[in-house]
N, C-alpha and C. Protein backbone atom coordinates (compact mmCIF):
# COMPACT_ATOMS: atom_id res chain seq x y z
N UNK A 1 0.85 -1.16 0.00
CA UNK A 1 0.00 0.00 0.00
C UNK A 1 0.90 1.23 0.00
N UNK A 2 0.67 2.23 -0.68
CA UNK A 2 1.63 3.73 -0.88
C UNK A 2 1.26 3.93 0.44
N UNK A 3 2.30 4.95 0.51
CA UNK A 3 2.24 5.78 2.02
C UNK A 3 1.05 6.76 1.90
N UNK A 4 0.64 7.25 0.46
CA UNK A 4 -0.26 8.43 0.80
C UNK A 4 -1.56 7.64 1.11
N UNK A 5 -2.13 6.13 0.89
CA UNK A 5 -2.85 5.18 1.30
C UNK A 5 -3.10 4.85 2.42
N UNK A 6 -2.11 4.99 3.06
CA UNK A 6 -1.83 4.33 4.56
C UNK A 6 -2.00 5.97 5.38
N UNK A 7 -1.80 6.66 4.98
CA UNK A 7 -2.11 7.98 5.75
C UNK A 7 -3.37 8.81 5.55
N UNK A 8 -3.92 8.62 4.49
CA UNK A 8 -5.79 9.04 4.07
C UNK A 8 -6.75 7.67 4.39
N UNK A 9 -6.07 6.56 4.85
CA UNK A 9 -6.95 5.65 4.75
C UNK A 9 -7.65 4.38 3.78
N UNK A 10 -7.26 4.94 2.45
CA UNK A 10 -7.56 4.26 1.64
C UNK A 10 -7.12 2.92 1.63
N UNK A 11 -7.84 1.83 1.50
CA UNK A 11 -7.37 0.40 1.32
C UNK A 11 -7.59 -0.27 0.12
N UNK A 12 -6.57 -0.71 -0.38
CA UNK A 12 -6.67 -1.94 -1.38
C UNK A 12 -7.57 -2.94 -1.62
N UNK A 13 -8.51 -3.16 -0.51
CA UNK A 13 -9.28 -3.95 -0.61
C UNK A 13 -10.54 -3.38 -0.93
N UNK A 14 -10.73 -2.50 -0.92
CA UNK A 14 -11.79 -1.71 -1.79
C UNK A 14 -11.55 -0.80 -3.17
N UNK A 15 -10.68 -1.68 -3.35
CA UNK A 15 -10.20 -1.59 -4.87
C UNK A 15 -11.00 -1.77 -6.01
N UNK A 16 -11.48 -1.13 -7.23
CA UNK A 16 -11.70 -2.16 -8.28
C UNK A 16 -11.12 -3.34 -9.13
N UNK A 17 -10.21 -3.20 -8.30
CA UNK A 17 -9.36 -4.29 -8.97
C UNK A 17 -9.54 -5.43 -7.67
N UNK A 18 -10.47 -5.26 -6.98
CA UNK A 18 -10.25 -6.90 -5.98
C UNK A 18 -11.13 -8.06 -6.72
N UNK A 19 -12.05 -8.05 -7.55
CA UNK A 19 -12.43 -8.60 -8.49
C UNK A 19 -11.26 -9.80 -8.82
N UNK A 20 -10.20 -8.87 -9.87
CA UNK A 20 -9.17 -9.44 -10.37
C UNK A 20 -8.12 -10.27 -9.50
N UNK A 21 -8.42 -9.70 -8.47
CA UNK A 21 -7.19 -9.88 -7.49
C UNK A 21 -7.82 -11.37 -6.91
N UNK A 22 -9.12 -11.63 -6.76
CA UNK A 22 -9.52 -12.61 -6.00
C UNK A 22 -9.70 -13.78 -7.39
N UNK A 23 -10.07 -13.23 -8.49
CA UNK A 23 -9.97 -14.20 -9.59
C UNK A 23 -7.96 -15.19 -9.69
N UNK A 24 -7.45 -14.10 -9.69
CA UNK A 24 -5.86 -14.49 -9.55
C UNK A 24 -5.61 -15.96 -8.66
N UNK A 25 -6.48 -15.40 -7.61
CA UNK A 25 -6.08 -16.24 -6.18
C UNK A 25 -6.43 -17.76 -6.70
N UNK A 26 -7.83 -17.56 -7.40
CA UNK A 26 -8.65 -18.82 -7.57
C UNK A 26 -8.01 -19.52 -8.62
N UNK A 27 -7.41 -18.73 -9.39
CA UNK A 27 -6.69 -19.44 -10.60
C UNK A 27 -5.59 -20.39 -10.01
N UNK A 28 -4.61 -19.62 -9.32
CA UNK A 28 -3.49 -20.48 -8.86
C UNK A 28 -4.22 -21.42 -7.63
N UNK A 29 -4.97 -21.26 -7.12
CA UNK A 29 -5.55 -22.26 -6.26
C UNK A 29 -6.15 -23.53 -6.94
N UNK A 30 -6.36 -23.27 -7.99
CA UNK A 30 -6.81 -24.40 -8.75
C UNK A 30 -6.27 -25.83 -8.60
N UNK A 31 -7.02 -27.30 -8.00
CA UNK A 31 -5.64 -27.88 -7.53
C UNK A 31 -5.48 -28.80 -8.97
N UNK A 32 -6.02 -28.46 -10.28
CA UNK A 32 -5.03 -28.99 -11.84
C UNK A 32 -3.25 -28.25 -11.02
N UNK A 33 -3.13 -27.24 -11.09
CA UNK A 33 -1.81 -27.31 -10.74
C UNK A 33 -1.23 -28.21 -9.84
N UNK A 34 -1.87 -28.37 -8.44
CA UNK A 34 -0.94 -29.25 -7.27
C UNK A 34 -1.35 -30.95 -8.12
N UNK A 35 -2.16 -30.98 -9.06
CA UNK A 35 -2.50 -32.71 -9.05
C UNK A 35 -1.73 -33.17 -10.27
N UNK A 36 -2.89 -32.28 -11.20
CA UNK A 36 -2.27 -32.85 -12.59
C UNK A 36 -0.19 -32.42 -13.25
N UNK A 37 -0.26 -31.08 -12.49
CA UNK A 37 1.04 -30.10 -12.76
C UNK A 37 1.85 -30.70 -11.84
N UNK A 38 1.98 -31.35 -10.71
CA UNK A 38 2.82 -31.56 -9.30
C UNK A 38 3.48 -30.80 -8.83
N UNK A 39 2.78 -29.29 -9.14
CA UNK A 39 3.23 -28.52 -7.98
C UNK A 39 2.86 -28.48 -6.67
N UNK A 40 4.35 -28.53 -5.78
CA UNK A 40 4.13 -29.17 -4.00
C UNK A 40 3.05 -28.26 -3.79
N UNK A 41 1.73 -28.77 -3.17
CA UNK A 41 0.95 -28.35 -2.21
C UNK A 41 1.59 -27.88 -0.98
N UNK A 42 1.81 -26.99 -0.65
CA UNK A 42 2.23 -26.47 0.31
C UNK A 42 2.22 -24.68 0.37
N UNK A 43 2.83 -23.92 1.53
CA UNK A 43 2.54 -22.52 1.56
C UNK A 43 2.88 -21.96 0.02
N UNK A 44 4.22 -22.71 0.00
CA UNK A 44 5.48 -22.18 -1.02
C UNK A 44 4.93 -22.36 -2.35
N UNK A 45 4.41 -23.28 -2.47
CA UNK A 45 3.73 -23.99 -3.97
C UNK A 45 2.84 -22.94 -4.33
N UNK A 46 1.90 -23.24 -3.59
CA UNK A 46 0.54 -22.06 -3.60
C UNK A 46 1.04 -20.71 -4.00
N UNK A 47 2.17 -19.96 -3.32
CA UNK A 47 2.48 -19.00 -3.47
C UNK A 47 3.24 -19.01 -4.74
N UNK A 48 3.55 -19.54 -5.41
CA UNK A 48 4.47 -19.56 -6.46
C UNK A 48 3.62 -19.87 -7.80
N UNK A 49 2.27 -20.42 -7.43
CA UNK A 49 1.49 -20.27 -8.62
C UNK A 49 0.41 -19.14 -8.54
N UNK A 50 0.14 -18.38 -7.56
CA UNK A 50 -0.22 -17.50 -7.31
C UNK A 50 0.29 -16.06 -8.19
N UNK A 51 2.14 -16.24 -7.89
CA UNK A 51 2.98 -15.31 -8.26
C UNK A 51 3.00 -15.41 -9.49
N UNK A 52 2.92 -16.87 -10.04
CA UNK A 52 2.82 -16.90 -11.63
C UNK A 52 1.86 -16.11 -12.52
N UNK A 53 1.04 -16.46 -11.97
CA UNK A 53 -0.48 -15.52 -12.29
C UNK A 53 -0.62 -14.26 -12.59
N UNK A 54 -0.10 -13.54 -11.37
CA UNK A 54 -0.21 -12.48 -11.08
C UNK A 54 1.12 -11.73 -11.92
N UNK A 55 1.68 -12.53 -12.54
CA UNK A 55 3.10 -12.03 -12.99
C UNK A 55 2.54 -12.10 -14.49
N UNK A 56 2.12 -13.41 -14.55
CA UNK A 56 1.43 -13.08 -16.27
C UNK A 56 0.16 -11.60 -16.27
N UNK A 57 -0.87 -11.49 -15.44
CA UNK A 57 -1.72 -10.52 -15.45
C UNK A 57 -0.86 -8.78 -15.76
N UNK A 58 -0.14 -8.76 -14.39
CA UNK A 58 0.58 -8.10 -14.88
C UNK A 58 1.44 -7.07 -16.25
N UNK A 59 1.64 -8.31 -16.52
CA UNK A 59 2.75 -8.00 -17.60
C UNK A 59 1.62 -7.92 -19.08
N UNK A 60 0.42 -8.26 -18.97
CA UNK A 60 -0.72 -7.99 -19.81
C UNK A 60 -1.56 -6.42 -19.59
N UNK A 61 -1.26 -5.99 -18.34
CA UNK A 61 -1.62 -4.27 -17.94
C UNK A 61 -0.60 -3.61 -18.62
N UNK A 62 0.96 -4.01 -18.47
CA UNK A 62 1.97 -3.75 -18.59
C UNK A 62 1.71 -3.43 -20.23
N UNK A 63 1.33 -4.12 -21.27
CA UNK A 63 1.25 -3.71 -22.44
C UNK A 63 0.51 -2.95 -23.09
N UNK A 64 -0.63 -2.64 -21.88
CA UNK A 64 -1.14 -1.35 -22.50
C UNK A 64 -0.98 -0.13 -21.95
N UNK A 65 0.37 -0.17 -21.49
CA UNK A 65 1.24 1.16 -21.23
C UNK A 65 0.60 2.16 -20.04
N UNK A 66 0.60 3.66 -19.41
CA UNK A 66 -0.13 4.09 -18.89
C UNK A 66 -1.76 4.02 -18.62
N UNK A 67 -1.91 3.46 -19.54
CA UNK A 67 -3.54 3.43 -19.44
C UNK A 67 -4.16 2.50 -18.23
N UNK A 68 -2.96 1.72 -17.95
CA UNK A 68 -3.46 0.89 -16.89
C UNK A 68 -2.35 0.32 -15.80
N UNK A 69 -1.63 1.92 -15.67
CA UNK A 69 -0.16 2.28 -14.72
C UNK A 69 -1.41 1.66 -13.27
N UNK A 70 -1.97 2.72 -12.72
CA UNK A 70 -2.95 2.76 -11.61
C UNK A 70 -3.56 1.66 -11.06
N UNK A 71 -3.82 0.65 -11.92
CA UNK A 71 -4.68 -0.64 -11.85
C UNK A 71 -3.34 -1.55 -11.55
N UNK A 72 -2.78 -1.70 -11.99
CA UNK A 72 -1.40 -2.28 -11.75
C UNK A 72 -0.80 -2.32 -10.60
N UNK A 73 -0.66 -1.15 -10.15
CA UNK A 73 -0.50 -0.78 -8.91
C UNK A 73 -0.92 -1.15 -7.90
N UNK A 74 -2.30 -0.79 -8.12
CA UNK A 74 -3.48 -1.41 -7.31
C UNK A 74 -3.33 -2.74 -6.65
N UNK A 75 -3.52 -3.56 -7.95
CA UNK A 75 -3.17 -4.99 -7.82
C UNK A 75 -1.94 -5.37 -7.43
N UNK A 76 -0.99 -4.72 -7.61
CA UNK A 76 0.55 -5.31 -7.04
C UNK A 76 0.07 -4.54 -4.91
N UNK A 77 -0.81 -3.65 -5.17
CA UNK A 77 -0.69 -3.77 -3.09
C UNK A 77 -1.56 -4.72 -2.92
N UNK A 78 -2.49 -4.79 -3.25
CA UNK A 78 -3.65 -6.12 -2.78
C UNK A 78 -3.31 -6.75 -2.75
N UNK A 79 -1.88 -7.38 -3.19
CA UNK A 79 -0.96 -8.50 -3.57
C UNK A 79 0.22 -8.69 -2.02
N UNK A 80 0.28 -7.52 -2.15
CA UNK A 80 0.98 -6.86 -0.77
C UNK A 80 0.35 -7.21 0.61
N UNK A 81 -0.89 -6.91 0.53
CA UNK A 81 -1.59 -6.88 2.09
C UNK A 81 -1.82 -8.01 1.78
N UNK A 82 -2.43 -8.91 0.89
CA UNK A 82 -2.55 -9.82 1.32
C UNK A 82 -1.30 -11.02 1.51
N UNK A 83 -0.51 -10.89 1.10
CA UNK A 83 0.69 -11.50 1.46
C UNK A 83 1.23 -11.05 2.55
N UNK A 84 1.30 -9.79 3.54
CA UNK A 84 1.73 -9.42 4.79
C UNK A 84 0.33 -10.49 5.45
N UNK A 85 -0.80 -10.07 5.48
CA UNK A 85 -1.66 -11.16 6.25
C UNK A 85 -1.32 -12.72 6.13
N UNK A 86 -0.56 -13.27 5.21
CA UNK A 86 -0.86 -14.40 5.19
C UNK A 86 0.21 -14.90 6.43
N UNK A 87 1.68 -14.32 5.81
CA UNK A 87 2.80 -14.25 6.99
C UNK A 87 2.03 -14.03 8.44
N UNK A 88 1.72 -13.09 8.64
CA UNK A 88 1.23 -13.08 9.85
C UNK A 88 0.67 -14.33 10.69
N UNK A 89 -0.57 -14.39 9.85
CA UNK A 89 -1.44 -15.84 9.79
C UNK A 89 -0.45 -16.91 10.22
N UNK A 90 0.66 -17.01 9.55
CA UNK A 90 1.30 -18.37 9.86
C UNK A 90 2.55 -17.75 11.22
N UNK A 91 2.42 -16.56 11.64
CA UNK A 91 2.88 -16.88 12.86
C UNK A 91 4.11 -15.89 12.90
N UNK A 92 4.58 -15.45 11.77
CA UNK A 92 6.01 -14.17 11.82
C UNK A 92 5.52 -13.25 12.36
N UNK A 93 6.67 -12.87 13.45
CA UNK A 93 6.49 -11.87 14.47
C UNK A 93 6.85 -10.02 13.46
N UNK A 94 5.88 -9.30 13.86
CA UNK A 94 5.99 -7.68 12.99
C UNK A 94 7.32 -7.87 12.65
N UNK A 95 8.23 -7.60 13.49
CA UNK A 95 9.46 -7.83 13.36
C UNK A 95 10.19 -8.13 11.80
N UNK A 96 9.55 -9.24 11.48
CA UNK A 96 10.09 -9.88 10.61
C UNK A 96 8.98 -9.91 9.51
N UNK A 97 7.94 -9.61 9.47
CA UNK A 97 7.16 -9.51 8.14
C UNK A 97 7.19 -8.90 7.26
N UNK A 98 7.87 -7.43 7.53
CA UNK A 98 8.54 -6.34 6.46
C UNK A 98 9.42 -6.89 5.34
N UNK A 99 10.50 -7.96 5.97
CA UNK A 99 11.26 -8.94 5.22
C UNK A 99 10.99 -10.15 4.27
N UNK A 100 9.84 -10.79 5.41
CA UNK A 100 9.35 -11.69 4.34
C UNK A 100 8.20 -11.27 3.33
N UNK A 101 7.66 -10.11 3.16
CA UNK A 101 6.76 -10.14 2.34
C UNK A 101 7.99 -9.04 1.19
N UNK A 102 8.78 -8.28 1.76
CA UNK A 102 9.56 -7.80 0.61
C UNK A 102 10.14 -8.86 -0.58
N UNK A 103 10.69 -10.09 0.06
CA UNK A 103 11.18 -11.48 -0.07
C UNK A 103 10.27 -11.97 -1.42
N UNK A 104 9.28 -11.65 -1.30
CA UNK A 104 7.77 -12.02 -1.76
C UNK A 104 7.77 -11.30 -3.54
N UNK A 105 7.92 -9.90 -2.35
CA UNK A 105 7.75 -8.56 -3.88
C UNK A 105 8.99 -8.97 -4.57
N UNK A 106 9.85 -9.15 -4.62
CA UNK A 106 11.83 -9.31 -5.02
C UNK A 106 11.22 -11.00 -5.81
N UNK A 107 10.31 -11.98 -5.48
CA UNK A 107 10.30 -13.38 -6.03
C UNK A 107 9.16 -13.07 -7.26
N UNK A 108 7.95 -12.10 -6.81
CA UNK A 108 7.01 -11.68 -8.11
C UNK A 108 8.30 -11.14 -8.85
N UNK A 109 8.54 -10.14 -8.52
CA UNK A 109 9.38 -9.16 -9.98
C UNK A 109 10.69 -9.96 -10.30
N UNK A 110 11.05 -10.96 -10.36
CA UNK A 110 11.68 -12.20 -10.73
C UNK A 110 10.94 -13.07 -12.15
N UNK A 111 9.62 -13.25 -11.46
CA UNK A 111 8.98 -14.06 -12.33
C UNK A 111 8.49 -13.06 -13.45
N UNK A 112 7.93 -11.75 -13.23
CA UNK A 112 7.87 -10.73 -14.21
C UNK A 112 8.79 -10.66 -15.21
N UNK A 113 10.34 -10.41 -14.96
CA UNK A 113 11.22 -10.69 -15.52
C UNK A 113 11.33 -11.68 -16.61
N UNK A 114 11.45 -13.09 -16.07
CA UNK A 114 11.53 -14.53 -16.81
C UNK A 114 10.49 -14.84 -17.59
N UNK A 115 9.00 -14.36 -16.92
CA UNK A 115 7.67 -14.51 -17.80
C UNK A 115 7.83 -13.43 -19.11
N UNK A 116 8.64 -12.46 -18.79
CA UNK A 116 8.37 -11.32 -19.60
C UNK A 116 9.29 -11.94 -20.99
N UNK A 117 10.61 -12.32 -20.49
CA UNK A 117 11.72 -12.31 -21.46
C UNK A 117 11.53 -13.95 -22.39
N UNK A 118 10.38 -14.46 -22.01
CA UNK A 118 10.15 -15.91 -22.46
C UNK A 118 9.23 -15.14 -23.29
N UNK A 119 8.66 -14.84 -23.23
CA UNK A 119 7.22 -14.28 -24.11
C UNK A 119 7.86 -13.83 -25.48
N UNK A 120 8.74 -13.16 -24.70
CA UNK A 120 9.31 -12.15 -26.28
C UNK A 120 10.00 -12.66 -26.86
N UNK A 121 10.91 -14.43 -26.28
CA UNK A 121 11.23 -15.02 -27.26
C UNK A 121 10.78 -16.27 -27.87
N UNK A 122 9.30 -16.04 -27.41
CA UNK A 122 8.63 -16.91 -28.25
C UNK A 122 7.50 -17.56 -27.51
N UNK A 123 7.42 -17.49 -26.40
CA UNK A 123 6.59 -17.98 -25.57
C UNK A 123 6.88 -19.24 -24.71
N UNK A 124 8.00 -19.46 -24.91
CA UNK A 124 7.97 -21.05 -24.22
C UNK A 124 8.31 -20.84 -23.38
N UNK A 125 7.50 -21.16 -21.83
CA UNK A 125 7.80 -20.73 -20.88
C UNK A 125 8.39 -22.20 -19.59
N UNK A 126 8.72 -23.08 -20.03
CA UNK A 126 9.19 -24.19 -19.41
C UNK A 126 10.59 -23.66 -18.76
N UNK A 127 11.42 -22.63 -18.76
CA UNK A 127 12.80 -22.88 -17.98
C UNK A 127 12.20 -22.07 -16.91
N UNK A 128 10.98 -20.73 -17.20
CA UNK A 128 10.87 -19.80 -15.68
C UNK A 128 9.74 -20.46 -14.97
N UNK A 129 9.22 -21.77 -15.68
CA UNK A 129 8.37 -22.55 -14.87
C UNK A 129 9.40 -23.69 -13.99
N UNK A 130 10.32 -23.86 -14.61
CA UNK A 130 11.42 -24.74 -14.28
C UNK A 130 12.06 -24.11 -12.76
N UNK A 131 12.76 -22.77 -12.97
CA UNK A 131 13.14 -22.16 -12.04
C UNK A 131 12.11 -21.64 -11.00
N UNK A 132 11.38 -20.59 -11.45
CA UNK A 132 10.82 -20.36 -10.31
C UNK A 132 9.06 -21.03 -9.81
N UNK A 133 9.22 -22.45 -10.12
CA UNK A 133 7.97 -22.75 -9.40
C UNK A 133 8.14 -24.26 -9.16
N UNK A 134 9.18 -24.89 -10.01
CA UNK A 134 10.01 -26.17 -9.08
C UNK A 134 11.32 -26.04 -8.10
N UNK A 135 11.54 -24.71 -8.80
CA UNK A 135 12.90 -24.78 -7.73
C UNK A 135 13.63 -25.97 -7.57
N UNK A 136 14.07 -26.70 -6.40
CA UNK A 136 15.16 -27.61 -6.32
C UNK A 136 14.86 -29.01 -6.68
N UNK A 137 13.18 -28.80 -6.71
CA UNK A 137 12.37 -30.49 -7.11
C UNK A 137 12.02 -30.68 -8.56
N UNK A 138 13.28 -31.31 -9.10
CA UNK A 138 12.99 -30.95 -10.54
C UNK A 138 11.73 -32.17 -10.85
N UNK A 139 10.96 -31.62 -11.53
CA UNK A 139 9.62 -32.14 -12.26
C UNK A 139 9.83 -33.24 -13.00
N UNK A 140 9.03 -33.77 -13.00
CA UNK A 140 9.13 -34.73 -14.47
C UNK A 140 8.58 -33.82 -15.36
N UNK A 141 8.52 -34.51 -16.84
CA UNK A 141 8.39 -33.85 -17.89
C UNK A 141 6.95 -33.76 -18.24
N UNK A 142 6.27 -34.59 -17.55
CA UNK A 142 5.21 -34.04 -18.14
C UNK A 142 4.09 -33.35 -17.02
N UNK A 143 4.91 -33.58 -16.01
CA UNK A 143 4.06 -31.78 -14.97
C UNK A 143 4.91 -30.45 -15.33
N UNK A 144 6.17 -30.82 -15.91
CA UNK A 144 6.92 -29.40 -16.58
C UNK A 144 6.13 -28.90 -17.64
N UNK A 145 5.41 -30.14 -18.86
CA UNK A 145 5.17 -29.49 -19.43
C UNK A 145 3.34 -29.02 -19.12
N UNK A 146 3.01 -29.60 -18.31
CA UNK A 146 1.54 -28.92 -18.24
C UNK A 146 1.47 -27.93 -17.24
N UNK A 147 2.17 -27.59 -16.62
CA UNK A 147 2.23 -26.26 -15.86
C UNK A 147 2.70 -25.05 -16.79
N UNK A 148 3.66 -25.64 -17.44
CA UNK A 148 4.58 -24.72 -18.59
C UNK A 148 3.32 -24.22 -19.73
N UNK A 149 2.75 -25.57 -20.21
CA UNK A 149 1.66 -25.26 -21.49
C UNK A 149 0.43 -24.15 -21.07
N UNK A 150 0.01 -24.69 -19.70
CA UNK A 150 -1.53 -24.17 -18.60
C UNK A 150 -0.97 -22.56 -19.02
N UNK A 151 0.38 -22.02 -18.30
CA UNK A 151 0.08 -20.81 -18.29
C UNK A 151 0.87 -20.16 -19.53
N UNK A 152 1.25 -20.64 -20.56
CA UNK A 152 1.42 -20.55 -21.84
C UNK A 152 -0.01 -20.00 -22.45
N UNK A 153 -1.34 -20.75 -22.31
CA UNK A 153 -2.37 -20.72 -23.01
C UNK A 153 -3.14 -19.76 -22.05
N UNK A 154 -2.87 -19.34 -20.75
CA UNK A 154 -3.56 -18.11 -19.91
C UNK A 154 -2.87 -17.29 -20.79
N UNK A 155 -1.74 -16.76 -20.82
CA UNK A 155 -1.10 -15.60 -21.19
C UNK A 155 -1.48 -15.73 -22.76
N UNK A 156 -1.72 -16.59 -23.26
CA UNK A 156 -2.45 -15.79 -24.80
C UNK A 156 -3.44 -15.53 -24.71
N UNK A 157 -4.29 -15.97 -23.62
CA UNK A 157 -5.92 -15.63 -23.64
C UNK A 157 -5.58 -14.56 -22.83
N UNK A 158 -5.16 -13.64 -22.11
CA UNK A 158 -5.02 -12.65 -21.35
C UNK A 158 -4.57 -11.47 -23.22
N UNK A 159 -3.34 -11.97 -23.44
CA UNK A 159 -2.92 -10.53 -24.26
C UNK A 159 -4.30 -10.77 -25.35
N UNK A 160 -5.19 -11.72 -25.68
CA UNK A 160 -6.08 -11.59 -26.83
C UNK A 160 -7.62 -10.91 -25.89
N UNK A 161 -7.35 -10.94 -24.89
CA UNK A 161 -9.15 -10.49 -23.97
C UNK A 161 -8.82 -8.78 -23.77
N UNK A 162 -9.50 -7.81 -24.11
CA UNK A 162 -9.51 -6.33 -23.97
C UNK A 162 -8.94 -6.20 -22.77
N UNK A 163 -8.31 -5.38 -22.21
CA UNK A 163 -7.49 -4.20 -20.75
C UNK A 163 -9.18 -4.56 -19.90
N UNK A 164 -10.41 -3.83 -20.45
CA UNK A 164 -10.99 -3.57 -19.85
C UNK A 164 -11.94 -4.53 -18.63
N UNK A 165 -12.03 -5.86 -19.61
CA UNK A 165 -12.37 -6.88 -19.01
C UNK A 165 -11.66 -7.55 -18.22
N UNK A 166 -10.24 -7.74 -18.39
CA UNK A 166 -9.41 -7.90 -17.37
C UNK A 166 -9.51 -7.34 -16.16
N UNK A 167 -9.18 -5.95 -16.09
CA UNK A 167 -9.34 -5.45 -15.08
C UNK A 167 -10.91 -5.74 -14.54
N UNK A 168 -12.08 -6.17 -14.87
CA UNK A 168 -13.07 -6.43 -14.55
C UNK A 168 -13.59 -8.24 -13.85
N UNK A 169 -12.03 -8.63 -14.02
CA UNK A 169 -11.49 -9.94 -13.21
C UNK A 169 -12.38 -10.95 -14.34
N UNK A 170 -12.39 -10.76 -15.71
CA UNK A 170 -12.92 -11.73 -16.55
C UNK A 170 -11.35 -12.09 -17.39
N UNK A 171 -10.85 -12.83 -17.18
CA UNK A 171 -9.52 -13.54 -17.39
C UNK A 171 -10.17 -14.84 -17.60
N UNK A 172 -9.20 -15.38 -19.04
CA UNK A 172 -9.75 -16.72 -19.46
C UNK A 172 -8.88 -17.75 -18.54
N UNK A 173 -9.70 -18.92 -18.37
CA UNK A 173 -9.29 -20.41 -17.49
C UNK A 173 -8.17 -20.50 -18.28
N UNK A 174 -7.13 -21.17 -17.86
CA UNK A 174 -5.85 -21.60 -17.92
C UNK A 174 -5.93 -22.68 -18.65
């Protein structure tokens, strides 16, 4: 949340963009990823297809330049608070939640990165599905490739669906 947010009051969660933000959630919650994909069910898993999501959505605001700077935004704090709540939830003392949810923002704009630079060379997104959502448990090949393909075929249905409906949390199934 900006500081001028946190000092007028305004919250993210009365966003127009919580629509989108709660569609995101449901997408990566989907358990085709933890069953058919074998991504670990766990905090880390969840969060990492979550981040995927939200990294492809993203980077689909991202192409229609200023027009949808604000909404972006939006959605990257809702992304924020609700990732400081979740830490909490599982028990990190204030202390230390500043860290782990920065930890968080530094692992999205990672996958922004890798999602971004796969796209532009062609779309195949199996090495930043490789890296950042198996990490050290390398996959077999064919949950690499249906996690890899799943959000291959979101991100063309995202850049082919209008800015406007997006932001209106109508994003095509994966």
């Amino acid at each position: 949340m900006s500081f001028f947010s946190r000092l007028f009051g305004s919250r993210p969660a009365q966003s127009q963009c919580r629509p989108l933000y709660d569609r995101i959630v449901r997408i990566g919650r989907d358990p085709a990823w933890y069953i058919d994909g074998a991504v670990p069910d766990t905090l880390d898993g969840r969060f990492d297809m979550i981040a995927a999501v939200m990294a492809l959505v993203l980077l689909r605001l991202e192409r229609e330049g200023g027009r949808t700077a604000q909404a972006a935004v939006e959605l990257a704090e809702i992304f924020i608070e609700d990732m400081d709540g979740t830490v909490r939830q599982i028990g990190i003392g204030d202390l230390m939640v500043g860290k782990h949810v920065g930890k968080m923002m530094g692992a999205l704009g990672g996958r922004l990165t890798a999602f971004r630079d796969a796209a532009q060379a062609g779309g195949d997104f199996e090495e930043p599905v490789r890296r950042n959502i198996f990490h050290d448990a390398p996959p077999s090949e064919h949950a690499l490739g249906f996690v890899s393909r799943r959000l291959e075929r979101f991100h063309q249905g995202l850049v082919a669906r209008p800015a406007e409906e997006i932001l209106r949390g109508e994003v095509p199934q994966p």
